[in-house]
Protein backbone atom coordinates (compact mmCIF):
# COMPACT_ATOMS: atom_id res chain seq x y z
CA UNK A 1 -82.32 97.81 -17.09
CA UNK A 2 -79.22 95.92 -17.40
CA UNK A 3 -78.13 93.56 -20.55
CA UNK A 4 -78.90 90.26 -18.27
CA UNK A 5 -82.08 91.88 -17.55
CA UNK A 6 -82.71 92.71 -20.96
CA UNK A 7 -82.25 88.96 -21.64
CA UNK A 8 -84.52 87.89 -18.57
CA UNK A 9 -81.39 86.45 -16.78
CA UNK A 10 -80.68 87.13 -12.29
CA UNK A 11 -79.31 89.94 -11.40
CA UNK A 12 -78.16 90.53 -7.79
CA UNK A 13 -81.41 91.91 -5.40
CA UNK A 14 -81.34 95.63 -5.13
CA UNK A 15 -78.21 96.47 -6.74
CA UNK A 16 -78.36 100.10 -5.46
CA UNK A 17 -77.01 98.79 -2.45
CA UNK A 18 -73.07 98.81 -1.88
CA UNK A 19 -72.50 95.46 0.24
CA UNK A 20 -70.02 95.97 2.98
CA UNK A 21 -67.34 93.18 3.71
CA UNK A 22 -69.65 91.52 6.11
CA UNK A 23 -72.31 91.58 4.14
CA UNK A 24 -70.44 89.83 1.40
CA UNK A 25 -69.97 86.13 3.51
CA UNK A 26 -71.70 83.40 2.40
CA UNK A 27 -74.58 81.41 4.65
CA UNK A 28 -72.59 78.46 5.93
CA UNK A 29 -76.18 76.87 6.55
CA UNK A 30 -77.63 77.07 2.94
CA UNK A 31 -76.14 76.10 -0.60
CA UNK A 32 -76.83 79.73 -1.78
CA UNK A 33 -74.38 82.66 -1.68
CA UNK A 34 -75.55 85.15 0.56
CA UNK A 35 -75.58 87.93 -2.32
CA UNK A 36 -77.07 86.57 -5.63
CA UNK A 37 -74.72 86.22 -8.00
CA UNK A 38 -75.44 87.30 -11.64
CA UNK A 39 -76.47 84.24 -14.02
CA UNK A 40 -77.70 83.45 -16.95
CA UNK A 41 -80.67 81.50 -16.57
CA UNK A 42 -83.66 81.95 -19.67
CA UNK A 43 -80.18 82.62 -22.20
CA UNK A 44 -80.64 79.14 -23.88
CA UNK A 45 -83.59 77.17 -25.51
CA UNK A 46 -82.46 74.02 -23.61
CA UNK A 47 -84.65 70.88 -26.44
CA UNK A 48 -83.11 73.52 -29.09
CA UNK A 49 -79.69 73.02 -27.93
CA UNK A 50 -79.88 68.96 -27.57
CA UNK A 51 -81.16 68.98 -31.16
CA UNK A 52 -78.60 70.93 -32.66
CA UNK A 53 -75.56 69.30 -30.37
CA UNK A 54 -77.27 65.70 -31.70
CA UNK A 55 -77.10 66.90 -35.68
CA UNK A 56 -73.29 67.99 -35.39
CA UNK A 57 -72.26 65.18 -34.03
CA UNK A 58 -74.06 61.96 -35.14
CA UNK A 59 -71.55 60.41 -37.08
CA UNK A 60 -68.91 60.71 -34.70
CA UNK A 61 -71.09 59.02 -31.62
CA UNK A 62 -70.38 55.44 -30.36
CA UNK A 63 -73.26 53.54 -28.74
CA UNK A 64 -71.78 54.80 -25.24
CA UNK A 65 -72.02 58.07 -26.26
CA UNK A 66 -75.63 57.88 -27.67
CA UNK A 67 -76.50 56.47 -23.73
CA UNK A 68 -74.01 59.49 -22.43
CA UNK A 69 -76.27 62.10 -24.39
CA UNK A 70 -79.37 60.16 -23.31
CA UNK A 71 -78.26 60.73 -19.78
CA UNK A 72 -77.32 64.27 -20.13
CA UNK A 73 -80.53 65.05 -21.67
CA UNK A 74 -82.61 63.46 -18.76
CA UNK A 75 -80.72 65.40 -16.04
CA UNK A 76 -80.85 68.79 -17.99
CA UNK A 77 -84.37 68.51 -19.56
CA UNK A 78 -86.35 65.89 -17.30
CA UNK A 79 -84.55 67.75 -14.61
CA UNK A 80 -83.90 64.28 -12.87
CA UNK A 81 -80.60 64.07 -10.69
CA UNK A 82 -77.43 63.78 -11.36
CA UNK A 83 -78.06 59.48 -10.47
CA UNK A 84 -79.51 59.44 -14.59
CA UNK A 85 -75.46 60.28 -15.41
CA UNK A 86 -73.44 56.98 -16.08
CA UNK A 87 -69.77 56.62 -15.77
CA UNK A 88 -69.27 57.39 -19.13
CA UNK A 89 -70.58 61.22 -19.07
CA UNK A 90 -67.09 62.74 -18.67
CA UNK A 91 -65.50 60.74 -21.11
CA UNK A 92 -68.59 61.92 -23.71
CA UNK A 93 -68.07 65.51 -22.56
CA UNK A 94 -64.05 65.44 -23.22
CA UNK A 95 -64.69 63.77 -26.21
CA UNK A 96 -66.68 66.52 -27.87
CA UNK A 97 -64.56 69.04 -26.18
CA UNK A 98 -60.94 67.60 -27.30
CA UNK A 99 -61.38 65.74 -30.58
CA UNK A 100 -60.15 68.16 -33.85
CA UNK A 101 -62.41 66.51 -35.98
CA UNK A 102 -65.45 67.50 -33.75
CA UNK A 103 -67.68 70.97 -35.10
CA UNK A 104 -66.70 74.01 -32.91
CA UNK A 105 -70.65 74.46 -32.88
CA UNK A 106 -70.92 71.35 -31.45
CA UNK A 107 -68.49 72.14 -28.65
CA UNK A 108 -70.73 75.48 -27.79
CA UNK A 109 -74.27 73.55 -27.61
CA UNK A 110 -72.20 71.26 -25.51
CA UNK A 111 -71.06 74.07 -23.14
CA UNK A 112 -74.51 76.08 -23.39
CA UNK A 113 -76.25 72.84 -22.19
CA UNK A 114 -73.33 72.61 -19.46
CA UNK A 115 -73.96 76.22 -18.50
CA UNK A 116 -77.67 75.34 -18.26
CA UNK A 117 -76.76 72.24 -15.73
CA UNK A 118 -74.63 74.11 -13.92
CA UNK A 119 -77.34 75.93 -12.17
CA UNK A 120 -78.10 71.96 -10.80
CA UNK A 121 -77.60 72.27 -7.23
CA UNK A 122 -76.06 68.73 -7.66
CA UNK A 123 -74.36 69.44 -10.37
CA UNK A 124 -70.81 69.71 -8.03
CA UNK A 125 -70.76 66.03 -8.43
CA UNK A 126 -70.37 65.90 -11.37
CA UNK A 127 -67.21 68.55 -11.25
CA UNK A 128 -65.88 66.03 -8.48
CA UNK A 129 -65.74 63.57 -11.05
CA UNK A 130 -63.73 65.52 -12.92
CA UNK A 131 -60.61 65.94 -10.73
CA UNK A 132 -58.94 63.44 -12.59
CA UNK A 133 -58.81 64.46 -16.02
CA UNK A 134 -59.60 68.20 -15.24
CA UNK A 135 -61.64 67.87 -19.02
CA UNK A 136 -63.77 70.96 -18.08
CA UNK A 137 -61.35 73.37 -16.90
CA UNK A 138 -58.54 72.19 -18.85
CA UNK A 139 -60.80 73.32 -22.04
CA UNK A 140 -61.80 76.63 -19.94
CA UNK A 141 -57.93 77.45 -19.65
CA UNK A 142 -57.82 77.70 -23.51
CA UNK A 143 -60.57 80.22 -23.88
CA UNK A 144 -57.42 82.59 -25.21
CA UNK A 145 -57.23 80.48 -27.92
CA UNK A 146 -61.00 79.57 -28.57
CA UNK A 147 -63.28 80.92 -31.20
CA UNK A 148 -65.72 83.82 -30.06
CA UNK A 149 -68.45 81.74 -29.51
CA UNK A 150 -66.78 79.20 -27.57
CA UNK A 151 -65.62 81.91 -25.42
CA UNK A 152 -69.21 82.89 -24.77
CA UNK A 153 -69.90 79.95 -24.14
CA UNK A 154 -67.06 78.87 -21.71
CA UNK A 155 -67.26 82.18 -20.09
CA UNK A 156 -71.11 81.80 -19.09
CA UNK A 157 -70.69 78.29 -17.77
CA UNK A 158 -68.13 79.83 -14.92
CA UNK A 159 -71.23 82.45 -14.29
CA UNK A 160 -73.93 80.20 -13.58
CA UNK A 161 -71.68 77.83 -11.65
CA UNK A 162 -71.71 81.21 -8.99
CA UNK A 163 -75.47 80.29 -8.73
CA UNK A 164 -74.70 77.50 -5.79
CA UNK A 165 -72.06 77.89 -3.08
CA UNK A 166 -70.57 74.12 -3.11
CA UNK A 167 -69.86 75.22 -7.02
CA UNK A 168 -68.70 78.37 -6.64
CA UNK A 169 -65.88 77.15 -4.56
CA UNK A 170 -65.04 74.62 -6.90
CA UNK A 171 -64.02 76.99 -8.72
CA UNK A 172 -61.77 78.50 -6.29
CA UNK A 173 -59.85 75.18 -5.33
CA UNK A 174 -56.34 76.71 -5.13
CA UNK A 175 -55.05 72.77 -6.03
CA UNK A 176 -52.70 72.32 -8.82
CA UNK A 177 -53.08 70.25 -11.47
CA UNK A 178 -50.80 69.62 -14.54
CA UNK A 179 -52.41 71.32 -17.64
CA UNK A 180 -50.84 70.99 -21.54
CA UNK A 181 -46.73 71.55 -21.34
CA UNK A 182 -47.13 69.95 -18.02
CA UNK A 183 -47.72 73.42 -16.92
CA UNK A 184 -49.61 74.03 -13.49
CA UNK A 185 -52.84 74.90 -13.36
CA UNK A 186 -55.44 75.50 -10.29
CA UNK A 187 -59.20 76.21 -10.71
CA UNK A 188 -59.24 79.80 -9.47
CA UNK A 189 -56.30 80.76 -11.74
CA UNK A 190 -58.12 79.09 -14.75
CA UNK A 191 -61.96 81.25 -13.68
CA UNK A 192 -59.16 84.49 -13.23
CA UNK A 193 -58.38 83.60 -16.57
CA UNK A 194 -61.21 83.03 -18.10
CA UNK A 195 -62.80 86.24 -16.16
CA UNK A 196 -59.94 88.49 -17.43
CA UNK A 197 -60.59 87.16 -20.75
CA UNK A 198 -64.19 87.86 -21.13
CA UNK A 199 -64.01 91.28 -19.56
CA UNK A 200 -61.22 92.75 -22.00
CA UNK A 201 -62.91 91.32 -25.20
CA UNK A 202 -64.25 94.03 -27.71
CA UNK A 203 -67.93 92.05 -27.73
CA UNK A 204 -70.19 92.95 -26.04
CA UNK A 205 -71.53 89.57 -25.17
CA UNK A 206 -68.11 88.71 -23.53
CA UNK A 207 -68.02 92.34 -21.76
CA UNK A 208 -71.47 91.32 -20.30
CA UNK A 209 -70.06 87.65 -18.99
CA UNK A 210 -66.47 88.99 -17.82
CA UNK A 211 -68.47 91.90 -15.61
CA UNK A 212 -70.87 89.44 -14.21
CA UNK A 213 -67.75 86.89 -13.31
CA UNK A 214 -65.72 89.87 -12.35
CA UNK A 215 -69.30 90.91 -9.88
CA UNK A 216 -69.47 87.64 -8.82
CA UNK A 217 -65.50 86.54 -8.13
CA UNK A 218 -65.92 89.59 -5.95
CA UNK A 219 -68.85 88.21 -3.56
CA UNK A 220 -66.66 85.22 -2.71
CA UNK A 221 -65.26 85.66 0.82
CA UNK A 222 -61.48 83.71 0.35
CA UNK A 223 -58.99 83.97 2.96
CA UNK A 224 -55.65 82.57 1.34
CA UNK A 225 -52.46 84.58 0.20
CA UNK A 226 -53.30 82.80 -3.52
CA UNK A 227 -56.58 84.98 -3.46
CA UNK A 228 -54.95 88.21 -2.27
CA UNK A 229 -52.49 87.65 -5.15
CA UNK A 230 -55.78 86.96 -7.77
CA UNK A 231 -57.39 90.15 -6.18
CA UNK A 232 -54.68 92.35 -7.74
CA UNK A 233 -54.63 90.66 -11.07
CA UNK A 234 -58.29 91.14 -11.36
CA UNK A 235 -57.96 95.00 -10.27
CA UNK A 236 -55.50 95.53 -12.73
CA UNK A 237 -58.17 94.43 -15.20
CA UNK A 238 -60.95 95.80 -14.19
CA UNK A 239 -58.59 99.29 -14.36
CA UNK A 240 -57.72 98.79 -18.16
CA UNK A 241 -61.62 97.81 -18.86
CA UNK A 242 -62.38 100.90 -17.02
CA UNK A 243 -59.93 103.10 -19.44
CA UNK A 244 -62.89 102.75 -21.61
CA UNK A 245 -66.32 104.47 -21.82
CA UNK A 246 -68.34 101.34 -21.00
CA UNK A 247 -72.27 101.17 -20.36
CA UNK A 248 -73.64 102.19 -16.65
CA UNK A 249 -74.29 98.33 -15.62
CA UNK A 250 -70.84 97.15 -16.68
CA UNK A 251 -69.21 100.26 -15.07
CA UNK A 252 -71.46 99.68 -11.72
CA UNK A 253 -70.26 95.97 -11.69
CA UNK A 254 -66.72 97.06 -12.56
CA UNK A 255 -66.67 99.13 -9.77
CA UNK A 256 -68.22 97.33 -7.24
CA UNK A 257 -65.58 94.43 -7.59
CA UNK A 258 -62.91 96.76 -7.50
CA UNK A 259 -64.08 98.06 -4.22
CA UNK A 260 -64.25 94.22 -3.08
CA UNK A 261 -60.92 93.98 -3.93
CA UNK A 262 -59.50 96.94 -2.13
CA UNK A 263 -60.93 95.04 1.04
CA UNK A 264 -59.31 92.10 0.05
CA UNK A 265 -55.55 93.24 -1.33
CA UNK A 266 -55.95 96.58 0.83
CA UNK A 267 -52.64 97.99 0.44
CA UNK A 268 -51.91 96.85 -3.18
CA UNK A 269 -55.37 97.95 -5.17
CA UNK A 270 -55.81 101.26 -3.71
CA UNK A 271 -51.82 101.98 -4.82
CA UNK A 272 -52.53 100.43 -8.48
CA UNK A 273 -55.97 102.90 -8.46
CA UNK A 274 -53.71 105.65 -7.14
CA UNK A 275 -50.75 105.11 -9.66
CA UNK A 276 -51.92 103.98 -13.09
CA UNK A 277 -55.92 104.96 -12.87
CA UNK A 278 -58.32 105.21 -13.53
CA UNK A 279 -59.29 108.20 -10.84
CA UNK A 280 -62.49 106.78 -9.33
CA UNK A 281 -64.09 110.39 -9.71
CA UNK A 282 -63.85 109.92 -13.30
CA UNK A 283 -67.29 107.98 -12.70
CA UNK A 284 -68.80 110.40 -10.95
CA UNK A 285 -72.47 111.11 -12.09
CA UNK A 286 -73.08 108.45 -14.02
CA UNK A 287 -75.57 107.27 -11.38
CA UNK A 288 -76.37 107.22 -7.67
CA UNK A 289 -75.09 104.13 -7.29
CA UNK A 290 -72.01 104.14 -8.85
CA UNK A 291 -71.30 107.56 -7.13
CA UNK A 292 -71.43 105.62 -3.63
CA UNK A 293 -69.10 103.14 -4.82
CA UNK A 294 -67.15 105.96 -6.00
CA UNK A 295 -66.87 107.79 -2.30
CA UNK A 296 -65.63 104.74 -0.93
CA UNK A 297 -63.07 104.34 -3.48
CA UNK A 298 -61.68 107.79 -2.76
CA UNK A 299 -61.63 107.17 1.01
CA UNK A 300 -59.49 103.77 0.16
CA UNK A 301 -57.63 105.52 -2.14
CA UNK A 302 -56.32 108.43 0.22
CA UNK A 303 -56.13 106.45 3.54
CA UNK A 304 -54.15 103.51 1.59
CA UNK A 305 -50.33 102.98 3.25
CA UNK A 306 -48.17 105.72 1.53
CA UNK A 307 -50.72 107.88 0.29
């Protein structure tokens, strides 16, 4: 059983199965990936969360604020839609997530209840919203610079926002945007970040996030050069994560993105596989399925260009 298992959270259907290309292509028709992504749905006690975000940060509330967290609580806990948020949500949610003088604990109930919404199948209107001020993923792209717990927290938002197609891409918008410095940031290389992040961490909790994002960055089928670039920066980390012994469901997810990737940047992972490692056969036995992702990482590997 894996950790999100363990925890009573989605796992992908049947994960014994090695998806081919084809098979990874989303269902133009629904609002669900094709392959189910791994979220984190029973991680959080959802009134717990409101209570404890509402005792850190009491003093610091205006009256707009109160009616922001009002609003955020009725679409999160009465499950109403996202109609109950007012104008004034975003500028409640930066304002938690940007003031100094705000607890860092109430930043993480902020983005646990976040992570919660974001498995809202209306919840992309919200992130619409926000292509002004960028306040969510501008906070996201500091996750180097975050406390562990606000990492968790960050990096488990970007999971469950796999859970709906329309959000998943969001998260893939290739658009720049000025970030801090005036530097330029796009969504997908803020979830690469954040997904590079959270799988190199020494916790375990972050391992178990950055392998699920890593799982699920892999499902997505994008057809730009940007993405072909973002495939071999996420090989490259999925190679160093693999230079350690890890546990058989971080290793199977690991591996199975890798693969993705090799279909994706098909010239460029198999030659980063061949020259700096990992060899793929260095898995072998672990399990059955990892073994079958292993044979088809040895036939990419020797029928790359060059090789």
């Amino acid at each position: 059983m894996s950790g999100a298992e363990a925890n009573g959270d989605v796992v992908p259907n049947d994960p014994t199965n090695v998806c081919s290309a084809a098979e990874f292509e989303k269902d133009e028709f629904t609002t669900k990936p094709k392959v189910p992504p791994i979220v984190f749905k029973d991680t959080f006690d959802i009134l717990n969360e409101f209570q404890s975000l509402m005792r850190h940060i009491e003093p610091h509330l205006s009256d707009d604020d109160r009616s922001s967290l009002e609003e955020l609580r009725v679409y999160v806990v009465e499950n109403e839609g996202s109609w109950a948020l007012g104008d004034n949500c975003l500028n409640f949610i930066g304002k938690v997530l940007r003031e100094p003088d705000i607890p860092i604990d109430a930043r993480v109930r902020l983005m646990n209840i976040l992570s919660v919404a974001a498995l809202k199948d209306d919840v992309i209107l919200i992130l619409h919203q926000d292509r002004r001020d960028h306040v969510l993923m501008s906070y996201a792209h500091n996750i180097d610079r975050l406390s562990v717990s606000e990492q968790e927290s960050v990096s488990v938002f970007l999971c469950n926002l796999f859970e709906n197609t329309t959000t998943s891409e969001w998260l893939l918008y290739i658009s720049e945007w000025s970030g801090s410095n005036n530097s330029q940031l796009s969504n997908i290389r803020v979830t690469t970040k954040v997904a590079v992040t959270a799988l190199l961490a020494d916790q375990e909790r972050l391992k178990e996030h950055g392998t699920a994002l890593m799982y699920n960055l892999a499902t997505k089928e994008v057809k730009t050069v940007v993405f072909d670039d973002v495939a071999t920066e996420l090989a490259m980390a999925i190679l160093q994560f693999l230079t350690s012994e890890q546990c058989e469901e971080h290793t199977f997810r690991a591996l199975k993105a890798l693969l993705r990737f090799t279909t994706i940047a098909h010239n460029e992972v198999p030659a980063l596989i061949k020259m700096i490692g990992p060899d793929p056969e260095t898995f072998r036995g672990i399990s059955d399925r990892v073994n079958e992702i292993v044979d088809q990482l040895g036939s990419k590997v020797r029928n790359a260009r060059g090789f």
